[in-house]
Protein backbone atom coordinates (compact mmCIF):
# COMPACT_ATOMS: atom_id res chain seq x y z
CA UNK A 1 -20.32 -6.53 17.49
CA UNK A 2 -20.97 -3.14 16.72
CA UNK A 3 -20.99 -1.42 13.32
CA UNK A 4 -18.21 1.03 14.67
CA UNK A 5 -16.01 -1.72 15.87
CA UNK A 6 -16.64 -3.96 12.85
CA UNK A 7 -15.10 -1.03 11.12
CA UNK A 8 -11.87 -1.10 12.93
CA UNK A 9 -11.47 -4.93 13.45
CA UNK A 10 -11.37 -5.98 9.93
CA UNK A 11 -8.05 -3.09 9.03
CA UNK A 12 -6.30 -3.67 12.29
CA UNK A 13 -6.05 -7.83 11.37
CA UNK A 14 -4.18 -6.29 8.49
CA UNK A 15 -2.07 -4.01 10.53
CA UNK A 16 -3.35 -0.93 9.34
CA UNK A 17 -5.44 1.79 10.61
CA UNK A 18 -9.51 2.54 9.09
CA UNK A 19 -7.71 5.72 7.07
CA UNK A 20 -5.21 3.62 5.89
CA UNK A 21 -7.58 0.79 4.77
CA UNK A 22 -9.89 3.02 3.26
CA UNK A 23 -7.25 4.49 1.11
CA UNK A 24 -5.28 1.67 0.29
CA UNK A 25 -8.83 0.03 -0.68
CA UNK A 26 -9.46 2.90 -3.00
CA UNK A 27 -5.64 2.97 -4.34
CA UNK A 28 -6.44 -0.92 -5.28
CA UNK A 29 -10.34 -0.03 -6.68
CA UNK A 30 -8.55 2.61 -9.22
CA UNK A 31 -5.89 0.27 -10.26
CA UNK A 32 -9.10 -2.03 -11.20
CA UNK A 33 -10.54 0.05 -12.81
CA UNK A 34 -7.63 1.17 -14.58
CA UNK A 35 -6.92 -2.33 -15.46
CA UNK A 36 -10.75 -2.81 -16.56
CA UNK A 37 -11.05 0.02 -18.86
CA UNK A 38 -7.47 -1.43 -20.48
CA UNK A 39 -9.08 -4.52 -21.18
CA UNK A 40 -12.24 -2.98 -22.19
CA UNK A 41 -10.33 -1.04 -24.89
CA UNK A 42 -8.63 -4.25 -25.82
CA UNK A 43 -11.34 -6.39 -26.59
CA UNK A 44 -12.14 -3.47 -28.51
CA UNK A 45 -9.01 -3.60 -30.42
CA UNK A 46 -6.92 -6.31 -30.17
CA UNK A 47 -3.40 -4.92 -30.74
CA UNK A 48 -3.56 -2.15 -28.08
CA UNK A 49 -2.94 -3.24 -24.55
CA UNK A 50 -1.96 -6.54 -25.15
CA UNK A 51 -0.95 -6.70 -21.29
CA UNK A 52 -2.09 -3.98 -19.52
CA UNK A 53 -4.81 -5.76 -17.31
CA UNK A 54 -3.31 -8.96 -16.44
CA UNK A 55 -0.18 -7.44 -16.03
CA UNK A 56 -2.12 -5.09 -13.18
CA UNK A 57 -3.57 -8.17 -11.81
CA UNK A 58 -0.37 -9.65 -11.68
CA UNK A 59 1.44 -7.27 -9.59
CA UNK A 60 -2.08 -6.48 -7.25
CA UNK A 61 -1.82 -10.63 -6.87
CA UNK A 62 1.43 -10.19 -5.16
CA UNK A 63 1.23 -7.13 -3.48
CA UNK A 64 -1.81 -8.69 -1.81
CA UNK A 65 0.11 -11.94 -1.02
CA UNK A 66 2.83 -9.64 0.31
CA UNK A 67 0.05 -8.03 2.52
CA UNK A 68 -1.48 -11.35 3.62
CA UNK A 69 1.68 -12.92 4.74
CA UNK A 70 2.63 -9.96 6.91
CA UNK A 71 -0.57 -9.95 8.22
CA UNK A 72 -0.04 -13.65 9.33
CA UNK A 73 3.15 -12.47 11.40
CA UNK A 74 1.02 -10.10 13.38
């Protein structure tokens, strides 16, 4: 398979589009990040964002899910 249609296979078994698997990849990288950082800070010191990361994870977790088992009706 090419590289160009390896590009556009993997978003369309999601039901999306390259653009909007690029930027939904990116929204999700941020939130990681974001999430990271949180942690980061924590270990840090202890009594600020007691939740912030695995509360991020949490909510990515089933968002994802959410994503997969629409993807499986497809």
């Amino acid at each position: 398979m090419s590289i160009i249609k390896e590009f556009r296979a993997h978003p369309a078994t999601v039901g999306e589009t390259y653009t909007q698997h690029g930027l939904r990849a990116l929204v999700v990288a941020f939130r990681l990040i974001k999430a990271g950082l949180a942690a980061l800070v924590h270990a840090l010191v202890p009594g600020l964002f007691k939740t912030t990361a695995s509360d991020e994870i949490l909510k990515l977790n089933e968002e994802i899910m959410t994503m997969r088992k629409k993807a499986a009706q497809l």
